[in-house]
PDB file of N, CA and C in Angstrom:
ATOM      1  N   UNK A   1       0.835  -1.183   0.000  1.00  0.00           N
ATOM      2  CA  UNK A   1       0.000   0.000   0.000  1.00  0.00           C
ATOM      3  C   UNK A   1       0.877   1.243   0.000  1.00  0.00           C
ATOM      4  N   UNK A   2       0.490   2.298  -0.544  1.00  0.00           N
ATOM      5  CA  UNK A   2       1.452   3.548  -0.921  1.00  0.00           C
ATOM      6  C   UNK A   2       0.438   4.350   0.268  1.00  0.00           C
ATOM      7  N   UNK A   3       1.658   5.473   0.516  1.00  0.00           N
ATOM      8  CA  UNK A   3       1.111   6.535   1.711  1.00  0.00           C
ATOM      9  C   UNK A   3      -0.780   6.780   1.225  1.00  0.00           C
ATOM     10  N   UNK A   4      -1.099   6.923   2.087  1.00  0.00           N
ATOM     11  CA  UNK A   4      -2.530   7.914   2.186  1.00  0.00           C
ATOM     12  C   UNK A   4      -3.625   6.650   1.560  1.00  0.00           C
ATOM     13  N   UNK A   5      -3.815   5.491   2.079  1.00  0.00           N
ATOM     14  CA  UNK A   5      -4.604   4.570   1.345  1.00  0.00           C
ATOM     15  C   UNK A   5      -5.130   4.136   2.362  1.00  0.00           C
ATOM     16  N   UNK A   6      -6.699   3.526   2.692  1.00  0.00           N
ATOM     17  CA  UNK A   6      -7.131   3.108   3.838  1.00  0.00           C
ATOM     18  C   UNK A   6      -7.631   1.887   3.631  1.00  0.00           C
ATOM     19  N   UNK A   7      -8.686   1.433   2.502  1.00  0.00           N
ATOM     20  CA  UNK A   7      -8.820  -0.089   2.173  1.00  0.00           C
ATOM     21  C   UNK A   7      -8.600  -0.311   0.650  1.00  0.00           C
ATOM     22  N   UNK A   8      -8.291  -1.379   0.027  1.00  0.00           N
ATOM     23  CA  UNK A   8      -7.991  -1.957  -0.864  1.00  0.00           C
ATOM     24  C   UNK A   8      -7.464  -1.128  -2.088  1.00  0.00           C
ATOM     25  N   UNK A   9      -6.353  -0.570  -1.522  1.00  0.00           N
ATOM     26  CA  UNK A   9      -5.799   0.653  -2.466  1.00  0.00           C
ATOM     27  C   UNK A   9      -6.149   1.765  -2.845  1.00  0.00           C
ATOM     28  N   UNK A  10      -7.475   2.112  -2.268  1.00  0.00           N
ATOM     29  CA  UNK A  10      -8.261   3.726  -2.767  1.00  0.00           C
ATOM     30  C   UNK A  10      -7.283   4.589  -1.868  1.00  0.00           C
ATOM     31  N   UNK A  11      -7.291   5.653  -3.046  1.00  0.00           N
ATOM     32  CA  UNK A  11      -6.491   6.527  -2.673  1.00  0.00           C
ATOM     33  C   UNK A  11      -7.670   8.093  -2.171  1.00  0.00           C
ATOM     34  N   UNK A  12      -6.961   8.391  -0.635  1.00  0.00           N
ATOM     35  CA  UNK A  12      -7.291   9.440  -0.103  1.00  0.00           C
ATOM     36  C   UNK A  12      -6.736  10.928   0.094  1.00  0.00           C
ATOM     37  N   UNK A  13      -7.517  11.751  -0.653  1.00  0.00           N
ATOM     38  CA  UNK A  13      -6.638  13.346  -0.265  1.00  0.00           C
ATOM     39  C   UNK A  13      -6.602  13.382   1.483  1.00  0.00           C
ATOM     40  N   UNK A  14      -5.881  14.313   1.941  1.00  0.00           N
ATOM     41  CA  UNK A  14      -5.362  14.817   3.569  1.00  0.00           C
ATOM     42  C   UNK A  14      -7.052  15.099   4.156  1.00  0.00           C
ATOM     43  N   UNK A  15      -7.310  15.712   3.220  1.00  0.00           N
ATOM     44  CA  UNK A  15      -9.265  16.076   3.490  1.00  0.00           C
ATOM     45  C   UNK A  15      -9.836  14.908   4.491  1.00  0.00           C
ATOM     46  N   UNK A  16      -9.888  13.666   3.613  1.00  0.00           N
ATOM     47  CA  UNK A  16     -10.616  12.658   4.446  1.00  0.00           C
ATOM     48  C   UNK A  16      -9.926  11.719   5.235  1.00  0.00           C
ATOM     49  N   UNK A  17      -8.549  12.264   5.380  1.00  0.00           N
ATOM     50  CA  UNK A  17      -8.026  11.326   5.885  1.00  0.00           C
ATOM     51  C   UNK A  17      -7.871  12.409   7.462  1.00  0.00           C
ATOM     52  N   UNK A  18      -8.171  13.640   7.756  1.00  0.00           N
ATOM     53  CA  UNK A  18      -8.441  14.022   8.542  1.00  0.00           C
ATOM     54  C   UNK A  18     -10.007  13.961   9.146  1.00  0.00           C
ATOM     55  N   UNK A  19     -10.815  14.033   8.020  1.00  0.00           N
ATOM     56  CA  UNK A  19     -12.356  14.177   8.430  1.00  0.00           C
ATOM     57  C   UNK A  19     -12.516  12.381   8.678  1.00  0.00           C
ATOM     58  N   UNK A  20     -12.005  11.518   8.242  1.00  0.00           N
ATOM     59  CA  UNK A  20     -12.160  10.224   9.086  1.00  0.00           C
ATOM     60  C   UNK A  20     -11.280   9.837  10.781  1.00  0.00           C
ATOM     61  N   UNK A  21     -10.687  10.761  10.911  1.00  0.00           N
ATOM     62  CA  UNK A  21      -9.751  10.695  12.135  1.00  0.00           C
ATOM     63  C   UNK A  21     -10.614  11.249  13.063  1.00  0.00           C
ATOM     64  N   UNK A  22     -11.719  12.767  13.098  1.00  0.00           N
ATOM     65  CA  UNK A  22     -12.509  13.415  13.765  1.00  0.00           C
ATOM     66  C   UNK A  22     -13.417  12.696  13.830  1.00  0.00           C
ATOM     67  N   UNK A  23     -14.221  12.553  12.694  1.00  0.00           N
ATOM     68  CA  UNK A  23     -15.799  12.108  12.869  1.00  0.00           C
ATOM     69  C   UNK A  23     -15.614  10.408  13.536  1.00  0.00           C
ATOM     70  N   UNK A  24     -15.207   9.621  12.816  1.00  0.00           N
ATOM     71  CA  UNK A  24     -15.596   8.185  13.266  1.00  0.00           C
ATOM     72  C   UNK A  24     -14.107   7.687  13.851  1.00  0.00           C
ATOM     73  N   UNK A  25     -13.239   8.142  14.248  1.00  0.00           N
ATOM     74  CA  UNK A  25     -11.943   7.758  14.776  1.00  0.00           C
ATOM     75  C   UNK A  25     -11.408   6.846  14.507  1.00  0.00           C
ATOM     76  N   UNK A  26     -11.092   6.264  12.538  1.00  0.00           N
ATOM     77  CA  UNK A  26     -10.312   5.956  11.913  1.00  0.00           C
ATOM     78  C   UNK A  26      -9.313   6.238  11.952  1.00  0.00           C
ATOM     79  N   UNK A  27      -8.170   5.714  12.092  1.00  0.00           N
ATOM     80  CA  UNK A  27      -7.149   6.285  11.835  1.00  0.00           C
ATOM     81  C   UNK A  27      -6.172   5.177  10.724  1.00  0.00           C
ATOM     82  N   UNK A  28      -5.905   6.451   9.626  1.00  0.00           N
ATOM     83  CA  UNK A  28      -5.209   5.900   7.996  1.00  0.00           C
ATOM     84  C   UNK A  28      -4.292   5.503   8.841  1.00  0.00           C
ATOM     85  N   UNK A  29      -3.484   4.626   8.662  1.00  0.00           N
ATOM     86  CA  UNK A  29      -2.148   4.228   8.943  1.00  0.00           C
ATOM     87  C   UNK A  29      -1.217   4.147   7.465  1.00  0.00           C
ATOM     88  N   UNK A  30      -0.008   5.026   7.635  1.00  0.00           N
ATOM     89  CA  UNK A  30       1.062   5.023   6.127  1.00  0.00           C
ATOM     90  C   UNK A  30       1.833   3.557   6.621  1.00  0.00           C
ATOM     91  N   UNK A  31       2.739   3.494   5.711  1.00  0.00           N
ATOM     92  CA  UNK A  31       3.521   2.215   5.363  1.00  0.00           C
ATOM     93  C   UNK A  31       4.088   2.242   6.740  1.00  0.00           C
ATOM     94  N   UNK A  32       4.726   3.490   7.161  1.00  0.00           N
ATOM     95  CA  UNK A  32       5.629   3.353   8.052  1.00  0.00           C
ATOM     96  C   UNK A  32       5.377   2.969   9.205  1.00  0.00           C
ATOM     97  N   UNK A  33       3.772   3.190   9.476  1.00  0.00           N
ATOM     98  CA  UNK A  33       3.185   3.164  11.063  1.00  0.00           C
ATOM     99  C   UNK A  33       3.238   1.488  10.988  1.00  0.00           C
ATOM    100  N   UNK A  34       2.790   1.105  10.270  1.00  0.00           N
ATOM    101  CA  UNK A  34       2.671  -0.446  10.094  1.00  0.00           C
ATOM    102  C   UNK A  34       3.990  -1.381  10.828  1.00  0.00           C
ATOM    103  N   UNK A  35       3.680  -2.021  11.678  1.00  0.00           N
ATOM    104  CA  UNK A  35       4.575  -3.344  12.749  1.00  0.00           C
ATOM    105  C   UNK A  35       4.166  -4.868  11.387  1.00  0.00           C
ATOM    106  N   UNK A  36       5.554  -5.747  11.319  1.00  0.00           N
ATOM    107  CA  UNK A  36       5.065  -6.532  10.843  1.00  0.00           C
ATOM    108  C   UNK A  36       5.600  -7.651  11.709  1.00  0.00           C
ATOM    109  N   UNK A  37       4.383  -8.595  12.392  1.00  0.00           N
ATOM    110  CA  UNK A  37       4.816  -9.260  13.158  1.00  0.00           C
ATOM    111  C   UNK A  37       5.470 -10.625  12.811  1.00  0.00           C
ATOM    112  N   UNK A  38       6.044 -11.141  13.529  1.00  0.00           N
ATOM    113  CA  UNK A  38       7.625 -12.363  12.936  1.00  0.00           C
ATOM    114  C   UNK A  38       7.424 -13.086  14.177  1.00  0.00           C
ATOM    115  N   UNK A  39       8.080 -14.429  13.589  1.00  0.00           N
ATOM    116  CA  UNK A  39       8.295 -15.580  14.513  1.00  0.00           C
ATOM    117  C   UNK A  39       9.245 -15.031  15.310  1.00  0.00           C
ATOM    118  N   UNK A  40      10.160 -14.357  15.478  1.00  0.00           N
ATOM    119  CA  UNK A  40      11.271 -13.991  16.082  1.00  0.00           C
ATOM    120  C   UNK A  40      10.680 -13.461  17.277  1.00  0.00           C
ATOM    121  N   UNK A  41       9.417 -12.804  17.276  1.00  0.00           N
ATOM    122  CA  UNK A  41       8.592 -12.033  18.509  1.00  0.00           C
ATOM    123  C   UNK A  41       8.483 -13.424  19.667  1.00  0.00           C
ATOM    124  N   UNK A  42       8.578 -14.550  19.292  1.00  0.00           N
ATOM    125  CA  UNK A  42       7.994 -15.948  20.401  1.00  0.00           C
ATOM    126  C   UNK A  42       8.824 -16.137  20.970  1.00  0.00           C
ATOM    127  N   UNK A  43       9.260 -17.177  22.367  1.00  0.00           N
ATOM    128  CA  UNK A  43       9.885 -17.589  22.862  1.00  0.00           C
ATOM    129  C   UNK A  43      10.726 -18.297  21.919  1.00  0.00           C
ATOM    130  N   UNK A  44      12.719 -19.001  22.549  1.00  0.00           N
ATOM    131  CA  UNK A  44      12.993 -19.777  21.518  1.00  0.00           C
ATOM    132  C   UNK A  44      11.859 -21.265  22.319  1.00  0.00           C
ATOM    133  N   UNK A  45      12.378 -22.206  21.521  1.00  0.00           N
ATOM    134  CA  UNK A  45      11.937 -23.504  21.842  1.00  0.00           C
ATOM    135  C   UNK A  45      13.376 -24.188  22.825  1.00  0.00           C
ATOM    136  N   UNK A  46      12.558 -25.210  23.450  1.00  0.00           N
ATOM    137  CA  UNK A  46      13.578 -26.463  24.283  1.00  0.00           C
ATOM    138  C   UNK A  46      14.509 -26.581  23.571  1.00  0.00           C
ATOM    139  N   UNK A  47      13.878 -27.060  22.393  1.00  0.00           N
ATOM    140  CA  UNK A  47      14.834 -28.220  21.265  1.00  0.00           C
ATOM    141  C   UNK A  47      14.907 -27.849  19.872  1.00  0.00           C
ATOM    142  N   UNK A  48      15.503 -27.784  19.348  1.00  0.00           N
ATOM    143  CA  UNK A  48      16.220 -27.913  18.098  1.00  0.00           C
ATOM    144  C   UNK A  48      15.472 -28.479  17.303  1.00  0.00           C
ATOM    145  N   UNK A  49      15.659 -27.978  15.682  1.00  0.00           N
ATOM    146  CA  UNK A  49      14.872 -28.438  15.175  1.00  0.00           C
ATOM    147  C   UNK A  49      15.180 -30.111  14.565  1.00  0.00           C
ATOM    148  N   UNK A  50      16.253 -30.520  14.775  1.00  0.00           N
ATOM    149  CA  UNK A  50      16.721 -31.987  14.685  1.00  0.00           C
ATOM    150  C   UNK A  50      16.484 -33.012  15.451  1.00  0.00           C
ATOM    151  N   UNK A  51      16.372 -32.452  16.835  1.00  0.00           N
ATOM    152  CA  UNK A  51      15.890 -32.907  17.962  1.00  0.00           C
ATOM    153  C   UNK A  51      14.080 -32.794  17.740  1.00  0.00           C
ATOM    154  N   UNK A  52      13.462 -32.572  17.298  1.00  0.00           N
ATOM    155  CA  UNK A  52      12.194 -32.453  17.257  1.00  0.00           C
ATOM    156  C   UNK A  52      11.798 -33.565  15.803  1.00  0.00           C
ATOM    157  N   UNK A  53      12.483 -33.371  15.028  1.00  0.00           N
ATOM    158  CA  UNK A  53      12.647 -34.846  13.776  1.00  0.00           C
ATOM    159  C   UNK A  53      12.458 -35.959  14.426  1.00  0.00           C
ATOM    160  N   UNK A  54      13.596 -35.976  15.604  1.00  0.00           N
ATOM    161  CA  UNK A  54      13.846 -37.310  16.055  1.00  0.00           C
ATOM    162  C   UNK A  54      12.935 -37.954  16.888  1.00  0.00           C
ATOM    163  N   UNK A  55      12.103 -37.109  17.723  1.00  0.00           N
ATOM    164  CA  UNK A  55      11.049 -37.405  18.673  1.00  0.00           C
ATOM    165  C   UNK A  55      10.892 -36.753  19.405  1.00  0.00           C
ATOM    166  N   UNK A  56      11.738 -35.842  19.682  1.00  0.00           N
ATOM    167  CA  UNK A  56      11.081 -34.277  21.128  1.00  0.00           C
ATOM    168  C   UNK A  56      10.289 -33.935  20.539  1.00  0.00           C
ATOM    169  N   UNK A  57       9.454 -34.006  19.705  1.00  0.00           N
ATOM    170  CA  UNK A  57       7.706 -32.987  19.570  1.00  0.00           C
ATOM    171  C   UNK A  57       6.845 -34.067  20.150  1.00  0.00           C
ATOM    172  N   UNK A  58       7.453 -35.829  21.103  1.00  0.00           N
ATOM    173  CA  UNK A  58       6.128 -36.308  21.613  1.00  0.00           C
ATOM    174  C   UNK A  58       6.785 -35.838  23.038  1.00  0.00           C
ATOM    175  N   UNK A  59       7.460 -34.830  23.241  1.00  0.00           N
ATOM    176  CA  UNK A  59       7.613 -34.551  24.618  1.00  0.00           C
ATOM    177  C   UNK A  59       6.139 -33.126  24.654  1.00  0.00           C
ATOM    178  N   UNK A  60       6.137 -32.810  23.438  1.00  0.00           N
ATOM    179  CA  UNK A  60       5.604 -31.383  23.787  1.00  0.00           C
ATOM    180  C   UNK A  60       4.082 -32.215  23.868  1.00  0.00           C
ATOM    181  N   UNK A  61       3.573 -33.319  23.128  1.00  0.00           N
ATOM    182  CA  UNK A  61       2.694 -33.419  23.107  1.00  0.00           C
ATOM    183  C   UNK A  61       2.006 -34.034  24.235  1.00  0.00           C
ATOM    184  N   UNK A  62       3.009 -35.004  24.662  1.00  0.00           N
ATOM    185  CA  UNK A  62       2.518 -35.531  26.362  1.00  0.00           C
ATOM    186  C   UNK A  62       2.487 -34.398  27.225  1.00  0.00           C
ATOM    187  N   UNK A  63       3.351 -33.450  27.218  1.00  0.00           N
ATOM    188  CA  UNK A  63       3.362 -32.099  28.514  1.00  0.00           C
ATOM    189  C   UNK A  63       1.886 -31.553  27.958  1.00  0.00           C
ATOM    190  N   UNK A  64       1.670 -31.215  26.897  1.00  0.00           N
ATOM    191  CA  UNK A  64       0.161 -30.898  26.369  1.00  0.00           C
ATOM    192  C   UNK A  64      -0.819 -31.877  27.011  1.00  0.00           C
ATOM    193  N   UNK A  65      -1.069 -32.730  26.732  1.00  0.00           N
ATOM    194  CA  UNK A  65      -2.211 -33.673  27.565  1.00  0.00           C
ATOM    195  C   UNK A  65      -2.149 -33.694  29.389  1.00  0.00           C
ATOM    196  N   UNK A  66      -0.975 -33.628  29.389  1.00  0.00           N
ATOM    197  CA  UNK A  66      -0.735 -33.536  30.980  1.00  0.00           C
ATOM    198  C   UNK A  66      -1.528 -31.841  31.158  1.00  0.00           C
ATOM    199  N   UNK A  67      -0.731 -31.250  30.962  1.00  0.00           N
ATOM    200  CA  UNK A  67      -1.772 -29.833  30.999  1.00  0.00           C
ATOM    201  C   UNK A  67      -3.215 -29.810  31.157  1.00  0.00           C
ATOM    202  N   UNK A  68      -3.552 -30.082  29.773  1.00  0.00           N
ATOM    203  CA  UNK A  68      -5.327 -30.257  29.565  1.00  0.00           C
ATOM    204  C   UNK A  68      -5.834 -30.773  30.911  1.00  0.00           C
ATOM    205  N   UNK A  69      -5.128 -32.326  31.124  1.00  0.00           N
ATOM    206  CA  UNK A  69      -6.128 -33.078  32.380  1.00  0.00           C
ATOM    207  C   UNK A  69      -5.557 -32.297  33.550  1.00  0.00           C
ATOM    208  N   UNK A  70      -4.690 -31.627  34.175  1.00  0.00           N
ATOM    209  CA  UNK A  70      -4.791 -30.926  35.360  1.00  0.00           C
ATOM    210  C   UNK A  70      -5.640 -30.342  35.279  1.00  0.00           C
ATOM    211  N   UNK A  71      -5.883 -29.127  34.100  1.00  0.00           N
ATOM    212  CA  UNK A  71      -6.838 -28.007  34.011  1.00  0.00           C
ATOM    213  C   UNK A  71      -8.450 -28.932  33.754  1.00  0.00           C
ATOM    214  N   UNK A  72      -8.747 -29.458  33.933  1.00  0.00           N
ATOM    215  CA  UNK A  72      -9.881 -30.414  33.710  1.00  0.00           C
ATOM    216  C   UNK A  72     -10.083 -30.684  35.053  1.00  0.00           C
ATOM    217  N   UNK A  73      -9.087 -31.263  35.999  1.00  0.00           N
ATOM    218  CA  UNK A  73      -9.160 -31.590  37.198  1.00  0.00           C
ATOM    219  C   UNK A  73      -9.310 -30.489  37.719  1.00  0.00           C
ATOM    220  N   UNK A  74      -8.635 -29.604  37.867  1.00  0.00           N
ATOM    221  CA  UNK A  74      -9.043 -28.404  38.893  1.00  0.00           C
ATOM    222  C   UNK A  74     -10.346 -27.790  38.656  1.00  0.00           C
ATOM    223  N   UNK A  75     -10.724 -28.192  37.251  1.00  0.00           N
ATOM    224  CA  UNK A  75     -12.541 -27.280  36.643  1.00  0.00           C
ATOM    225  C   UNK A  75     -13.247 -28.035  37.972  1.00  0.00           C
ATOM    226  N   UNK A  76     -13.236 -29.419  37.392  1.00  0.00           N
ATOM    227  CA  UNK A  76     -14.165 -29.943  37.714  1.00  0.00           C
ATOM    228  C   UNK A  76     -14.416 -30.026  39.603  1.00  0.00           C
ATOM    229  N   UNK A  77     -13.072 -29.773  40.147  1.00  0.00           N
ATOM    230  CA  UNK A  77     -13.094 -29.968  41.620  1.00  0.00           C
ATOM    231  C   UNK A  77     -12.817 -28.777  42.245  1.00  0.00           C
ATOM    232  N   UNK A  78     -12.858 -27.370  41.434  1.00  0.00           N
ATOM    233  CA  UNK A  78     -13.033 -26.399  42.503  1.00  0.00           C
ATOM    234  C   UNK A  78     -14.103 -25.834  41.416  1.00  0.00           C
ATOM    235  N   UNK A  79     -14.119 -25.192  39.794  1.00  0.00           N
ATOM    236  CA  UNK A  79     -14.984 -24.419  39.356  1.00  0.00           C
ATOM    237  C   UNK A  79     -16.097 -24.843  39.520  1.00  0.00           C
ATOM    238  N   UNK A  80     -16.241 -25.764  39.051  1.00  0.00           N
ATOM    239  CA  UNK A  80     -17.983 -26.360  39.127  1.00  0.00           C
ATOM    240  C   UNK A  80     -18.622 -26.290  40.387  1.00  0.00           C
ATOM    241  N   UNK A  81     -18.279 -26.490  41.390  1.00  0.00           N
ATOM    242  CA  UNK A  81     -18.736 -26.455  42.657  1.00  0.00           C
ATOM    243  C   UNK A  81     -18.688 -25.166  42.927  1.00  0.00           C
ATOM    244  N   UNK A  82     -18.018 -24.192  42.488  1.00  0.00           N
ATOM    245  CA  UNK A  82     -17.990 -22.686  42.865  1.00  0.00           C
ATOM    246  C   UNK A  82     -19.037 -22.552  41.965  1.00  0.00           C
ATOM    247  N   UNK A  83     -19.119 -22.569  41.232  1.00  0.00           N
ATOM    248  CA  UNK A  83     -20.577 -22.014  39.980  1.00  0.00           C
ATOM    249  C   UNK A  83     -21.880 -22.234  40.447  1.00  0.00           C
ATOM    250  N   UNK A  84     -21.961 -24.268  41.054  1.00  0.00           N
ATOM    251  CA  UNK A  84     -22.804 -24.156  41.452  1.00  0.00           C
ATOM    252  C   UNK A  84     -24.035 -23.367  42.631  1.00  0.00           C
ATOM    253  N   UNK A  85     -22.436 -23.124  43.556  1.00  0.00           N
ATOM    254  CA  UNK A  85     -22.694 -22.601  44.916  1.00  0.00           C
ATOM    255  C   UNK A  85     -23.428 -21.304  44.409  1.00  0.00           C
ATOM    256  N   UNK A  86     -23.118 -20.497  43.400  1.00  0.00           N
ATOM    257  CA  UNK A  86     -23.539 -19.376  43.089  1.00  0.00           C
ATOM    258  C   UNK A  86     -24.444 -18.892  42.435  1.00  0.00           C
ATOM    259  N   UNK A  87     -25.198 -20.056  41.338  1.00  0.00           N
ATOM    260  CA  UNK A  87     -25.851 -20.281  40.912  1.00  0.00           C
ATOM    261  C   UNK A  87     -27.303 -20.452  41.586  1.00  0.00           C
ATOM    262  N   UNK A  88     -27.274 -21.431  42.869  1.00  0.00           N
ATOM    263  CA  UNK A  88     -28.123 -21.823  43.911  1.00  0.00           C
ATOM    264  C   UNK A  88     -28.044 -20.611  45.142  1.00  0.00           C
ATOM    265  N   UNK A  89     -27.063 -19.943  45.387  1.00  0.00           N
ATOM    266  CA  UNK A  89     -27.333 -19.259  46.438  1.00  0.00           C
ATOM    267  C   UNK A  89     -27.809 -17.808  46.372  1.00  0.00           C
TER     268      UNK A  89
END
């Protein structure tokens, strides 16, 4: 997209690109304002990506299921009973 453009390439004079900033609080964004977000923004990983070929991605996937059923266990043995209590009282 080239400076002063708001959807699918229409091009805007300064006019509406101010009278959309006042009235409905659009705001045009130019090339420059624009963030482009990247894998580089994430944590690194444990392991390598050779190490993950070989079989460390069934480490991530068992720590994943282990996760789920704690968070399942704690729903079911403190939320639910808190909901209910609140629900009924």
């Amino acid at each position: 997209m080239t400076q002063n453009t708001l959807f699918y390439g229409i091009k805007l004079n300064p006019f509406y690109k101010v009278l959309n900033k006042i009235i409905f609080n659009i705001a045009v964004l130019d090339d420059a304002d624009c963030l482009n977000s990247s894998s580089s923004d994430f944590p690194d990983d444990l392991f390598s990506i050779s190490q993950k070929q070989n079989g460390a991605i069934v480490l991530h996937f068992i720590l994943s299921l282990y996760c789920f059923t704690m968070i399942a266990i704690v729903c079911n043995d403190y939320f639910l009973p808190a909901v209910d209590c609140i629900c009924t009282g």
